[in-house]
PDB file of N, CA and C in Angstrom:
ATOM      1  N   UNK A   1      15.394  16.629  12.770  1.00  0.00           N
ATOM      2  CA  UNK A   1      16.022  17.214  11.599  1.00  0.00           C
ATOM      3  C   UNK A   1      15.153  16.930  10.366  1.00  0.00           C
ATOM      4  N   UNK A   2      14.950  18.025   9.509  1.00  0.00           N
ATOM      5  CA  UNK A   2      14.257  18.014   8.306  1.00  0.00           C
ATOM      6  C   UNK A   2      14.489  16.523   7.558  1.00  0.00           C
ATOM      7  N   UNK A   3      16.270  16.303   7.342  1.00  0.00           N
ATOM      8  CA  UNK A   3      16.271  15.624   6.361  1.00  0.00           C
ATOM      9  C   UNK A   3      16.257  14.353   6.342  1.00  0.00           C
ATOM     10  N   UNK A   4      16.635  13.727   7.616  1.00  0.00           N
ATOM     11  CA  UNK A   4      15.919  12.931   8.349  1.00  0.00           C
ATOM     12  C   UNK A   4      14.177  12.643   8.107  1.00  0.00           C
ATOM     13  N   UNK A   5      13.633  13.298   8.373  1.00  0.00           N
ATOM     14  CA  UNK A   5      12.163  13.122   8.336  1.00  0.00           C
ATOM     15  C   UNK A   5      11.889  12.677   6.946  1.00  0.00           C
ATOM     16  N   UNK A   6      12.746  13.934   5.674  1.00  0.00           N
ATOM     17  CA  UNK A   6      12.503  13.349   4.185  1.00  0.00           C
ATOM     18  C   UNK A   6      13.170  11.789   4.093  1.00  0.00           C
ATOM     19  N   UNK A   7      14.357  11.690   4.440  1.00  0.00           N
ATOM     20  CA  UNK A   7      14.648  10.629   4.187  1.00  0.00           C
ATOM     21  C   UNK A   7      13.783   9.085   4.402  1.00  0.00           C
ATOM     22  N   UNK A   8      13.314   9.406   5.556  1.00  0.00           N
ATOM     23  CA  UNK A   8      12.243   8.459   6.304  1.00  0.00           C
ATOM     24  C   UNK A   8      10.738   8.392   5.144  1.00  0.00           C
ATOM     25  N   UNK A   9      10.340   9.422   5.145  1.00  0.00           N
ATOM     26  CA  UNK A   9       9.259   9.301   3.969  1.00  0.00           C
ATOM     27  C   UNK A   9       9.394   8.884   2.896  1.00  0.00           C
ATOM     28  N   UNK A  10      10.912   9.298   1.836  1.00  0.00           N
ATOM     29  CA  UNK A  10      11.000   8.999   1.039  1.00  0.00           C
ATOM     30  C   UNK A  10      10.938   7.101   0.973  1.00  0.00           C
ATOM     31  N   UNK A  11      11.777   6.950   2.105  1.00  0.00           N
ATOM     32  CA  UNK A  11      12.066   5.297   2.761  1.00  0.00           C
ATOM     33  C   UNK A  11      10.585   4.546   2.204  1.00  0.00           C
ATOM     34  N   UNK A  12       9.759   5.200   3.154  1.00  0.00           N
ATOM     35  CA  UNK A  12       7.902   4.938   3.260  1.00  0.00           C
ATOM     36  C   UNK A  12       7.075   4.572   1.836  1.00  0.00           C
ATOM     37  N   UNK A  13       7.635   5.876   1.264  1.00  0.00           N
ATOM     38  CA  UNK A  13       6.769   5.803  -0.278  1.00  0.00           C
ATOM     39  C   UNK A  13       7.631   4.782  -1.020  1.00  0.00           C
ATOM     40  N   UNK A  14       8.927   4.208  -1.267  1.00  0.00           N
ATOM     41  CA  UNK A  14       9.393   3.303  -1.946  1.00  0.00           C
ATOM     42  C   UNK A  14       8.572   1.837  -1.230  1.00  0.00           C
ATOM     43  N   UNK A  15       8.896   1.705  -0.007  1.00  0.00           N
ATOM     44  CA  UNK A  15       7.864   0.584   0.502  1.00  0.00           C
ATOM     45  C   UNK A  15       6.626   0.159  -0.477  1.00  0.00           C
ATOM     46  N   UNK A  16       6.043   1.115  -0.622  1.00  0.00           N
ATOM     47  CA  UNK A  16       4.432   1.429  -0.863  1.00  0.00           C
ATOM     48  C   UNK A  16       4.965   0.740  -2.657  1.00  0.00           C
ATOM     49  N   UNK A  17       5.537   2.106  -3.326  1.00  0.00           N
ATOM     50  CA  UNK A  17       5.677   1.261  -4.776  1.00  0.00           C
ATOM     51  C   UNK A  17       6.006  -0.220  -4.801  1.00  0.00           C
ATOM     52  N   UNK A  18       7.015  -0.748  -3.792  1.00  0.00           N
ATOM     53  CA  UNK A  18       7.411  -2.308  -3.974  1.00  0.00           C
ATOM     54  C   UNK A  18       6.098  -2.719  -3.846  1.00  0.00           C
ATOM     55  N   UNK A  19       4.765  -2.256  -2.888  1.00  0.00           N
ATOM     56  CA  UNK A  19       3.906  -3.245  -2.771  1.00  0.00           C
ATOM     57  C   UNK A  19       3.185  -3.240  -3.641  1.00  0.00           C
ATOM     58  N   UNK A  20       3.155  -2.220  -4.399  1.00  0.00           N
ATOM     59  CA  UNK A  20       2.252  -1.629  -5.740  1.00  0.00           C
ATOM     60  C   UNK A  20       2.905  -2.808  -6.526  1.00  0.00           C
ATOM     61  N   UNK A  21       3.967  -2.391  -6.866  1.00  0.00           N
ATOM     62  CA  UNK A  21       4.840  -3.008  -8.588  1.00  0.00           C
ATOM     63  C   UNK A  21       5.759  -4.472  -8.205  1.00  0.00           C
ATOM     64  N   UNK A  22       6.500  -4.677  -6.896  1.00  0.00           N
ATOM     65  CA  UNK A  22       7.335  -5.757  -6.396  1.00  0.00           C
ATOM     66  C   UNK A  22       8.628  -5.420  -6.763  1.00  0.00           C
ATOM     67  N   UNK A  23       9.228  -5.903  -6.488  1.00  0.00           N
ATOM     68  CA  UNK A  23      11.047  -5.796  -5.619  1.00  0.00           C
ATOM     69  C   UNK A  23      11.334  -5.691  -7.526  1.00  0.00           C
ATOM     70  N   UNK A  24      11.603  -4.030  -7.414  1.00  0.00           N
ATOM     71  CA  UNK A  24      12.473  -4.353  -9.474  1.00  0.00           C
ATOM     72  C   UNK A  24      14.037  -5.657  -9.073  1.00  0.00           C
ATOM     73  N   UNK A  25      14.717  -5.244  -7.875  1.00  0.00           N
ATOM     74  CA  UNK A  25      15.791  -5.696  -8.247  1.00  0.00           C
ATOM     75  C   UNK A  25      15.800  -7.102  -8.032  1.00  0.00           C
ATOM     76  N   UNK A  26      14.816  -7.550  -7.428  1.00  0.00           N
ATOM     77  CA  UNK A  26      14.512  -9.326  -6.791  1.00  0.00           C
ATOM     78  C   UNK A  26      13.941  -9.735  -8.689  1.00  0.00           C
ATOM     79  N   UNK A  27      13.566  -8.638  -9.648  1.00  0.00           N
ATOM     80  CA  UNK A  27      12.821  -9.080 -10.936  1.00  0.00           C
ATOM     81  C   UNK A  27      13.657  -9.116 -11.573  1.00  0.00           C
ATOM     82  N   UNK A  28      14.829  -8.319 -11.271  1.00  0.00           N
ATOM     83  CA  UNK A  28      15.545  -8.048 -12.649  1.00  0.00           C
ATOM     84  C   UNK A  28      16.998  -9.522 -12.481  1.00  0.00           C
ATOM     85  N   UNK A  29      16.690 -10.484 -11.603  1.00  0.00           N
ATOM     86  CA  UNK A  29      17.448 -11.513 -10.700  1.00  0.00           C
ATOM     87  C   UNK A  29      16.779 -12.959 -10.913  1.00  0.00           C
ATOM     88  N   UNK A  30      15.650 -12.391 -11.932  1.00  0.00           N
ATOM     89  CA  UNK A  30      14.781 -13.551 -11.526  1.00  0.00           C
ATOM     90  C   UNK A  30      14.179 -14.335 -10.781  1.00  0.00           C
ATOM     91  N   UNK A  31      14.048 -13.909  -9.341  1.00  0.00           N
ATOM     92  CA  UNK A  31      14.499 -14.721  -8.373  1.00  0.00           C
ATOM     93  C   UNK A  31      12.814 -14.445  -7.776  1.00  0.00           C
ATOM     94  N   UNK A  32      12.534 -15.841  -7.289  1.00  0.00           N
ATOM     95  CA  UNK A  32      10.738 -15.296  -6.811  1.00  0.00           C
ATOM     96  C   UNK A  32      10.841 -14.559  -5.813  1.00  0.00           C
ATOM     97  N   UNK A  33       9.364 -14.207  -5.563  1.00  0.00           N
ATOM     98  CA  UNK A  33       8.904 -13.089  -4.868  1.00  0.00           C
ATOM     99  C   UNK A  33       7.593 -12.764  -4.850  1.00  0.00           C
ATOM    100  N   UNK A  34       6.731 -12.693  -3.652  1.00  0.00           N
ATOM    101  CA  UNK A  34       5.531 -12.795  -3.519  1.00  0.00           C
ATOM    102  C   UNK A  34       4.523 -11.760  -4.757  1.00  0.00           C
ATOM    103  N   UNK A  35       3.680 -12.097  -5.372  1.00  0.00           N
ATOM    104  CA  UNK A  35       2.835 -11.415  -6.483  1.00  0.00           C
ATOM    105  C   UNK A  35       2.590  -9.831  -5.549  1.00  0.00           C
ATOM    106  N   UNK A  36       2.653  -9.063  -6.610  1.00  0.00           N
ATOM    107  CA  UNK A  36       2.550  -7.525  -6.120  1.00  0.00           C
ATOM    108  C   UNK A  36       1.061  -7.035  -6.210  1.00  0.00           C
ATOM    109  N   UNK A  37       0.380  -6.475  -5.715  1.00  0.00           N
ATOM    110  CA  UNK A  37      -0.528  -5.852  -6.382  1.00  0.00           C
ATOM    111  C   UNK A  37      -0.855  -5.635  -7.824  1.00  0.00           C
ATOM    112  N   UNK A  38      -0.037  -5.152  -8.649  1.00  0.00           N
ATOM    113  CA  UNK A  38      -0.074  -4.866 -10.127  1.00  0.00           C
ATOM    114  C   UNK A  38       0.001  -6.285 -10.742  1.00  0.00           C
ATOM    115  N   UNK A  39       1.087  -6.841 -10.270  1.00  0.00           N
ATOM    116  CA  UNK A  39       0.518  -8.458 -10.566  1.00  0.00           C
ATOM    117  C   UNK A  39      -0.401  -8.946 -10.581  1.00  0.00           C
ATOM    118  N   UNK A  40      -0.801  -8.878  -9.589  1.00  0.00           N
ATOM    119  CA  UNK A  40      -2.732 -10.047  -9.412  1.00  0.00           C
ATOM    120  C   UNK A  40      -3.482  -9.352  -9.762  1.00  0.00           C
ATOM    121  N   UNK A  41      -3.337  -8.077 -10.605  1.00  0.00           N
ATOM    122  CA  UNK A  41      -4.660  -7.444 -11.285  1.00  0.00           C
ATOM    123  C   UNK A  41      -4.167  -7.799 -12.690  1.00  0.00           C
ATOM    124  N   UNK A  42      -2.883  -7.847 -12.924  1.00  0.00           N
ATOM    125  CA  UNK A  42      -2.457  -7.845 -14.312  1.00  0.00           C
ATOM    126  C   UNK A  42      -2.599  -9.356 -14.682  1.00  0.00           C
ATOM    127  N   UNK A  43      -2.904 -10.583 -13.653  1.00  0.00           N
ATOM    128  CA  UNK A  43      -3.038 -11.504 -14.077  1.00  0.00           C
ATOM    129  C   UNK A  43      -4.285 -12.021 -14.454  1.00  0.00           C
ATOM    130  N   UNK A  44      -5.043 -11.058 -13.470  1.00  0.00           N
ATOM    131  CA  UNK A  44      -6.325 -11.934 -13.559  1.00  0.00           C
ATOM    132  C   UNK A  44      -7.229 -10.935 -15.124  1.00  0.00           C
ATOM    133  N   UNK A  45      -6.598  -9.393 -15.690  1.00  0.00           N
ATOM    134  CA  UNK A  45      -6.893  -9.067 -16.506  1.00  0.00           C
ATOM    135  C   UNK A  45      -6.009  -9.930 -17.802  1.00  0.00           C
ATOM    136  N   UNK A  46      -5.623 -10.422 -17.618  1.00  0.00           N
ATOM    137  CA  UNK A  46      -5.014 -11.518 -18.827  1.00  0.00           C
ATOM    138  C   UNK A  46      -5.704 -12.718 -18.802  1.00  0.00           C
ATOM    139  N   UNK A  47      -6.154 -13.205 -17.811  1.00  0.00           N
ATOM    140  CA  UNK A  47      -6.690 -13.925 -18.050  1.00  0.00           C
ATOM    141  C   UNK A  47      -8.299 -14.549 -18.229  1.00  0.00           C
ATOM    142  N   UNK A  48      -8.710 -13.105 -18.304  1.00  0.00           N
ATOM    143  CA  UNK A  48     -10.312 -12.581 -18.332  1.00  0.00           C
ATOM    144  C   UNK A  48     -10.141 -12.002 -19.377  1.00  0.00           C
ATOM    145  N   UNK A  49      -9.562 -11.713 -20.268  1.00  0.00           N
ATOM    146  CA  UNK A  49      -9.697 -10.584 -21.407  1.00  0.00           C
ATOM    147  C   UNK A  49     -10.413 -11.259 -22.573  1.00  0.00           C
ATOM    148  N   UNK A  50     -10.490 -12.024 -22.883  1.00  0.00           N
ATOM    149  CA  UNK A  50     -11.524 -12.913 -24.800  1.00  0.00           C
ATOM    150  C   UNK A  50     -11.699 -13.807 -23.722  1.00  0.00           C
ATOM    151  N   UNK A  51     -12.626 -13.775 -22.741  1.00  0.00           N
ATOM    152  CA  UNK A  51     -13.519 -15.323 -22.152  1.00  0.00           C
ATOM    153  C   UNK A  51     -14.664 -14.944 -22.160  1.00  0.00           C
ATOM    154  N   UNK A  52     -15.510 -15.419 -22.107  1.00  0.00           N
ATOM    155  CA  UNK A  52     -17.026 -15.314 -21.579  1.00  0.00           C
ATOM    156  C   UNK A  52     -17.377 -15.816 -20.305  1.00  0.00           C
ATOM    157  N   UNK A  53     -16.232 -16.759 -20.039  1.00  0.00           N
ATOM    158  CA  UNK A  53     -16.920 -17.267 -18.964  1.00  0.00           C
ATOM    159  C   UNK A  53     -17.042 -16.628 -17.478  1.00  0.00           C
ATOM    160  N   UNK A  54     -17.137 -17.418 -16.374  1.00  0.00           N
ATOM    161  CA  UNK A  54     -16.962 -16.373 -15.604  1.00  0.00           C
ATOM    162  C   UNK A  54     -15.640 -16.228 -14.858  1.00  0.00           C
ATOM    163  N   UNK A  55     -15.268 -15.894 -13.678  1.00  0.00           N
ATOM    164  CA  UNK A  55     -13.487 -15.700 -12.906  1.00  0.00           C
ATOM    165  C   UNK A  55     -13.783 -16.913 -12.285  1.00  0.00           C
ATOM    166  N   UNK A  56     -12.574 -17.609 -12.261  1.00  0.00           N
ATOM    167  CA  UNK A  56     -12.360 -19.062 -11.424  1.00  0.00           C
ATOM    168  C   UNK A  56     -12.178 -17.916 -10.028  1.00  0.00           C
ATOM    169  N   UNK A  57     -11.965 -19.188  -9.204  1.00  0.00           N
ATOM    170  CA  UNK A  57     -12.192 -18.950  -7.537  1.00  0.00           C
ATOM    171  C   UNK A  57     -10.594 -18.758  -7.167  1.00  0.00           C
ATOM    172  N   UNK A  58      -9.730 -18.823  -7.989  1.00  0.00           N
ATOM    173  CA  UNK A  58      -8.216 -18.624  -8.036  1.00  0.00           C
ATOM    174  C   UNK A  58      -7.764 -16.670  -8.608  1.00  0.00           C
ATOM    175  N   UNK A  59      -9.090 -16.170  -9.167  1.00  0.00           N
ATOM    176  CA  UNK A  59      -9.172 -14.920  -9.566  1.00  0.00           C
ATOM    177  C   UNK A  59      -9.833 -14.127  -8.757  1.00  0.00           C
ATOM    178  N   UNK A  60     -10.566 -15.051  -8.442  1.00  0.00           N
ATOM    179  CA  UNK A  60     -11.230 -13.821  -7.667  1.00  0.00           C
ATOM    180  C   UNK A  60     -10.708 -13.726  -6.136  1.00  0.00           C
ATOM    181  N   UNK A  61      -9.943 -15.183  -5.845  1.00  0.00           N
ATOM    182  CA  UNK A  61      -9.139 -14.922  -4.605  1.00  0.00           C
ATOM    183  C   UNK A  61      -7.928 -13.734  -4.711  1.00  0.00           C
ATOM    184  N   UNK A  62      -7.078 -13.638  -6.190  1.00  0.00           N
ATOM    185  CA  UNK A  62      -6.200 -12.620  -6.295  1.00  0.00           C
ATOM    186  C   UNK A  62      -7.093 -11.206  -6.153  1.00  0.00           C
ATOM    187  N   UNK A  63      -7.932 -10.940  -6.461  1.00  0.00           N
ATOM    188  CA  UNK A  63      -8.513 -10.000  -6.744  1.00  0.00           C
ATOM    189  C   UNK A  63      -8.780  -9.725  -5.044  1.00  0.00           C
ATOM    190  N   UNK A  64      -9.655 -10.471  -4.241  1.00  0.00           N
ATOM    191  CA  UNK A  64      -9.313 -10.276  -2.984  1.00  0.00           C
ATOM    192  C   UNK A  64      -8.458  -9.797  -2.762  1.00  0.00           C
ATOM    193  N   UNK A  65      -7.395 -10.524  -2.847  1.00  0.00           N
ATOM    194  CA  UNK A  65      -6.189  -9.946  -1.650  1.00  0.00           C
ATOM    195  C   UNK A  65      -5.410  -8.910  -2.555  1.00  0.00           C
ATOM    196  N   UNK A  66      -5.631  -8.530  -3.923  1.00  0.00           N
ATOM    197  CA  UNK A  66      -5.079  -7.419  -4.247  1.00  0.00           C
ATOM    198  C   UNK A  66      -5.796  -6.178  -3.365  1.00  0.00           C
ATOM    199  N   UNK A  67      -6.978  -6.583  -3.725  1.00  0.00           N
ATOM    200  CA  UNK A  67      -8.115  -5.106  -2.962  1.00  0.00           C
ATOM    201  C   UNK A  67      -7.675  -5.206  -1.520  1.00  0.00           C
ATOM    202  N   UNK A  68      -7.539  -5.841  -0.745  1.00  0.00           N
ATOM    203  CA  UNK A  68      -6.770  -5.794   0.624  1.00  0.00           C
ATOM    204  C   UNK A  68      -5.713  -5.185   0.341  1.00  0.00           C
ATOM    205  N   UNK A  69      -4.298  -5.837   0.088  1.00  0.00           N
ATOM    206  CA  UNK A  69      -3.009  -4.927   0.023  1.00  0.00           C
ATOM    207  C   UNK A  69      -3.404  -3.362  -0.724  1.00  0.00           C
ATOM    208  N   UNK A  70      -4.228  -3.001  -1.588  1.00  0.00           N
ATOM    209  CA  UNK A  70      -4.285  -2.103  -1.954  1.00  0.00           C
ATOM    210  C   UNK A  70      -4.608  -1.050  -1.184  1.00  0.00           C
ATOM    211  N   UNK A  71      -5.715  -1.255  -0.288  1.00  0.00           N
ATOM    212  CA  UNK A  71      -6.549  -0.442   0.910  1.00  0.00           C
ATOM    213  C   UNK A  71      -5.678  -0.501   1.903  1.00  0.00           C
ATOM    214  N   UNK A  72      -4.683  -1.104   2.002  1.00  0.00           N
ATOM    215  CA  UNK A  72      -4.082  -0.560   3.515  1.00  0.00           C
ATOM    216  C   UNK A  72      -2.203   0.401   2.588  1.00  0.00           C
ATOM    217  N   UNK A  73      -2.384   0.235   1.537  1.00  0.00           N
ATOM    218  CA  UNK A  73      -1.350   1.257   0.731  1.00  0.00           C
ATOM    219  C   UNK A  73      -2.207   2.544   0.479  1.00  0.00           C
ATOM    220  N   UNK A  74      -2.882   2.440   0.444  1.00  0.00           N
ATOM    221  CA  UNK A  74      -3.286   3.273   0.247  1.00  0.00           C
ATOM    222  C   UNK A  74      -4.113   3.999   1.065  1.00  0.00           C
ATOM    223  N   UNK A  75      -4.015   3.635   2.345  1.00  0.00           N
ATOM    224  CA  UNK A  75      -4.062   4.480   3.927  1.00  0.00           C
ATOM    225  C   UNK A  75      -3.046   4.917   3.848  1.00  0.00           C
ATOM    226  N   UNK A  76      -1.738   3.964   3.855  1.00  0.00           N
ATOM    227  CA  UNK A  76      -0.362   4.514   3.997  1.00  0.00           C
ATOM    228  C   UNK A  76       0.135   5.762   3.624  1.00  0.00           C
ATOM    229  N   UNK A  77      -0.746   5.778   2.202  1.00  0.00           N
ATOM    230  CA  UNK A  77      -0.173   6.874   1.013  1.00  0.00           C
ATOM    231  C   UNK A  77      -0.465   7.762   1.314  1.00  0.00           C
ATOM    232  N   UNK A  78      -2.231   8.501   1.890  1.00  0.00           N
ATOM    233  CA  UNK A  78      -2.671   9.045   2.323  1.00  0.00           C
ATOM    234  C   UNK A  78      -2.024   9.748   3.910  1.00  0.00           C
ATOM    235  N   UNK A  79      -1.771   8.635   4.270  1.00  0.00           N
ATOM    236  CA  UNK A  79      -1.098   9.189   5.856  1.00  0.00           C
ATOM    237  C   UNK A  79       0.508  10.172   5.333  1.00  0.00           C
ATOM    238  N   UNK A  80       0.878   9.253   4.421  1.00  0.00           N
ATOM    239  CA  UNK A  80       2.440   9.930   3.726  1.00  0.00           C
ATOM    240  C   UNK A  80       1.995  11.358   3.173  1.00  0.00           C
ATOM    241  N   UNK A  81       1.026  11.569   2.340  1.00  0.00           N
ATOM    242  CA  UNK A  81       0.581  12.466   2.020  1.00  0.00           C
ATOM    243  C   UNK A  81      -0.165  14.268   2.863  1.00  0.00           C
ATOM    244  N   UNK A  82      -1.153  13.836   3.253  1.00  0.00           N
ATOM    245  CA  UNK A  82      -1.381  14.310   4.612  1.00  0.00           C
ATOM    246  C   UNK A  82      -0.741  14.964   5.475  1.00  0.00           C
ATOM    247  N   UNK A  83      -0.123  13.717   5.970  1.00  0.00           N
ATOM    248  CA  UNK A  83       0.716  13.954   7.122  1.00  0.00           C
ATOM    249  C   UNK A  83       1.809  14.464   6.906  1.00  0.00           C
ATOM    250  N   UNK A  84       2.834  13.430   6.828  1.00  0.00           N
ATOM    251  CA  UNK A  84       4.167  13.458   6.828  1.00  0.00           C
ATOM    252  C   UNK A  84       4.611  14.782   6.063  1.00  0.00           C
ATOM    253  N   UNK A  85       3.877  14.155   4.571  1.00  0.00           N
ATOM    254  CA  UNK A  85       4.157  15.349   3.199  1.00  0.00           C
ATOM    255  C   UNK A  85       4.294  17.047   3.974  1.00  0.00           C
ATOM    256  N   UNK A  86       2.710  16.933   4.437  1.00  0.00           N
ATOM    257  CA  UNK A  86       2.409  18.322   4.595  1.00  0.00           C
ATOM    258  C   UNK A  86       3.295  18.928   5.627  1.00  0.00           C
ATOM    259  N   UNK A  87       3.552  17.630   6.494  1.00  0.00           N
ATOM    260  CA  UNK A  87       4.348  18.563   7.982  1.00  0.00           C
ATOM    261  C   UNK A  87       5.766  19.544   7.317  1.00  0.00           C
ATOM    262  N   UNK A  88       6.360  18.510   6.228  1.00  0.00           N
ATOM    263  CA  UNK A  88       7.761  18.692   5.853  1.00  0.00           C
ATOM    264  C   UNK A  88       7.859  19.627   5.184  1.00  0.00           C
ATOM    265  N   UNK A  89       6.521  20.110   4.103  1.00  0.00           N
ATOM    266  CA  UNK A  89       6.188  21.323   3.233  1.00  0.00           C
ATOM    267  C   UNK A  89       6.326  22.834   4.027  1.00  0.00           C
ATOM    268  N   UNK A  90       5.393  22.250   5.443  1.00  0.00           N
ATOM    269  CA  UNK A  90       5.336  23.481   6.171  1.00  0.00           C
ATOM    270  C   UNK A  90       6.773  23.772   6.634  1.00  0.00           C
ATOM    271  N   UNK A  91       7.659  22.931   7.057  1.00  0.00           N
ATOM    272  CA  UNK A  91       8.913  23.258   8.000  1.00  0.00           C
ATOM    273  C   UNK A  91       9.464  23.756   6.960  1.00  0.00           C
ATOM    274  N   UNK A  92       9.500  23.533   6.061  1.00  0.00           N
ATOM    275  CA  UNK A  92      10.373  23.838   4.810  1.00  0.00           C
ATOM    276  C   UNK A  92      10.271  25.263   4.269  1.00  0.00           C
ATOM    277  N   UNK A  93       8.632  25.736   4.242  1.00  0.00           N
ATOM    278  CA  UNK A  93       8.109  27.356   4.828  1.00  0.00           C
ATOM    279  C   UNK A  93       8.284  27.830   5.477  1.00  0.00           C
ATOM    280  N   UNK A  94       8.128  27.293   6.858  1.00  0.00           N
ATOM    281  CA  UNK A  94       8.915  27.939   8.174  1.00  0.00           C
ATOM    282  C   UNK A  94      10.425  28.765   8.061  1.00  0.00           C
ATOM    283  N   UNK A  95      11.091  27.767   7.371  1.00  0.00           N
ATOM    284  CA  UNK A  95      12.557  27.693   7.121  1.00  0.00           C
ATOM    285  C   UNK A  95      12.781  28.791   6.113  1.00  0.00           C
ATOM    286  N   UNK A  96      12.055  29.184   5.177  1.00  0.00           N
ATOM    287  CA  UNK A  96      12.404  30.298   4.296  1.00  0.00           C
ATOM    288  C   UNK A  96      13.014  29.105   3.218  1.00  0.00           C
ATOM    289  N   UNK A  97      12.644  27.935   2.958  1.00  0.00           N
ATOM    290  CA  UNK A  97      13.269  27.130   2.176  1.00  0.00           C
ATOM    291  C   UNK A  97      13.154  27.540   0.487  1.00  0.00           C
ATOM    292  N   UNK A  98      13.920  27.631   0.102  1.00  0.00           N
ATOM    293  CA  UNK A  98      13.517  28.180  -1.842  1.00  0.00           C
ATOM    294  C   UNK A  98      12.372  27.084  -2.267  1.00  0.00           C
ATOM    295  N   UNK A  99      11.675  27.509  -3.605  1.00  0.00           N
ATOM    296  CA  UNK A  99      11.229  26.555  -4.168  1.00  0.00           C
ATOM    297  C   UNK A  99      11.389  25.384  -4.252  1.00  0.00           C
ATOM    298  N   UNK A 100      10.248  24.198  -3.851  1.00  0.00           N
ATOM    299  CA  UNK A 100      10.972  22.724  -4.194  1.00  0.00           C
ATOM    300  C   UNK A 100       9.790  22.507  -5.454  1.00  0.00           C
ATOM    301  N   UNK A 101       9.852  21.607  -6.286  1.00  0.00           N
ATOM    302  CA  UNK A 101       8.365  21.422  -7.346  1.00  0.00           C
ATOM    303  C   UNK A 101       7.294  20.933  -6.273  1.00  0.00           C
ATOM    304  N   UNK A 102       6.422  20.913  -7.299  1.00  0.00           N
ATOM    305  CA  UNK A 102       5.226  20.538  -6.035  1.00  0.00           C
ATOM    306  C   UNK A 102       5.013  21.289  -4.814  1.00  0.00           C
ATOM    307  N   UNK A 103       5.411  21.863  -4.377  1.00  0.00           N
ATOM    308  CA  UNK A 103       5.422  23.026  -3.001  1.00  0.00           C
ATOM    309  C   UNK A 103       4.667  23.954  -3.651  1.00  0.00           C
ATOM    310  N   UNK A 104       3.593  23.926  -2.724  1.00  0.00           N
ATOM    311  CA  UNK A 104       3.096  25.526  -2.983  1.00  0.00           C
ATOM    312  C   UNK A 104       3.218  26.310  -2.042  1.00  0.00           C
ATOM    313  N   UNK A 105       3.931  28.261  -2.330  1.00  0.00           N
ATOM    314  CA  UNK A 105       3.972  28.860  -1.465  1.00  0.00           C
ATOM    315  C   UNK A 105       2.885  29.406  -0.892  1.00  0.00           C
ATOM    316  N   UNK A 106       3.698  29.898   0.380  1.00  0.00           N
ATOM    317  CA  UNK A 106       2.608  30.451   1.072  1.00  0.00           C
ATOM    318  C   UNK A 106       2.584  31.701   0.475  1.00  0.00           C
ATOM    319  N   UNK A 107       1.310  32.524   0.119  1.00  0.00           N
ATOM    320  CA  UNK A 107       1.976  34.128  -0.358  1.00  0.00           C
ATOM    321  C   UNK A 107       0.494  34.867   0.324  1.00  0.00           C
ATOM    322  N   UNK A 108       1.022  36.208   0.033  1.00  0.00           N
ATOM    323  CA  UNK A 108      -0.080  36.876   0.684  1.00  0.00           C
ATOM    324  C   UNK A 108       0.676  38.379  -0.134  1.00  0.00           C
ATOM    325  N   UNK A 109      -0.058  38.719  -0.221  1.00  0.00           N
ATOM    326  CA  UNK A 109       0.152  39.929  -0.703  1.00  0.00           C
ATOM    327  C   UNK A 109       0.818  41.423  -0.234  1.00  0.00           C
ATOM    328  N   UNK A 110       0.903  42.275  -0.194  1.00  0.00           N
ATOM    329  CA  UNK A 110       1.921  43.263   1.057  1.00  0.00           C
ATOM    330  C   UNK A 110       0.758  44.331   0.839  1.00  0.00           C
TER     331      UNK A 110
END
């Protein structure tokens, strides 16, 4: 079933933002929670911004493992995109589905 499949993707791409940005509702709770991607870039650009010196070995380890979590989100995204996206665009053509945004039709001229 179509909506099924959206539902599942949609599921997928929220995953992906938590790993991007981190749990809003674990933030808005205060409550810890492992550094997000946007975190360990946003930390280590705060804390490189008026230095001269060079990145401690605590920055450039975030910076590591941001660029890791980032590269396998961003397979993900790509596969969501690609894949998933495109299969659901087409069924949705198949289907005679009305306009959704972002959809482009198929057209051809008569």
């Amino acid at each position: 079933d179509i909506f099924v499949r959206i539902r599942k993707t949609k599921a997928r791409l929220a995953e992906v933002k938590t790993a991007m940005e981190g749990n809003e509702s674990i933030s808005k709770r205060n409550a810890n929670q492992p550094p997000s991607i946007t975190e360990r870039l946003t930390y280590i650009l705060w804390a490189t911004w008026e230095t001269t010196s060079d990145v401690t070995k605590t920055q450039s380890d975030a910076f590591s493992i941001a660029a890791g979590e980032f590269s396998d989100r961003l397979n993900e995204l790509k596969s969501l995109v690609e894949t998933d996206l495109h299969g659901i665009e087409q069924d949705l053509e198949n289907a005679d589905a009305p306009y959704t945004p972002g959809r482009l039709p198929e057209w051809q001229p008569e």
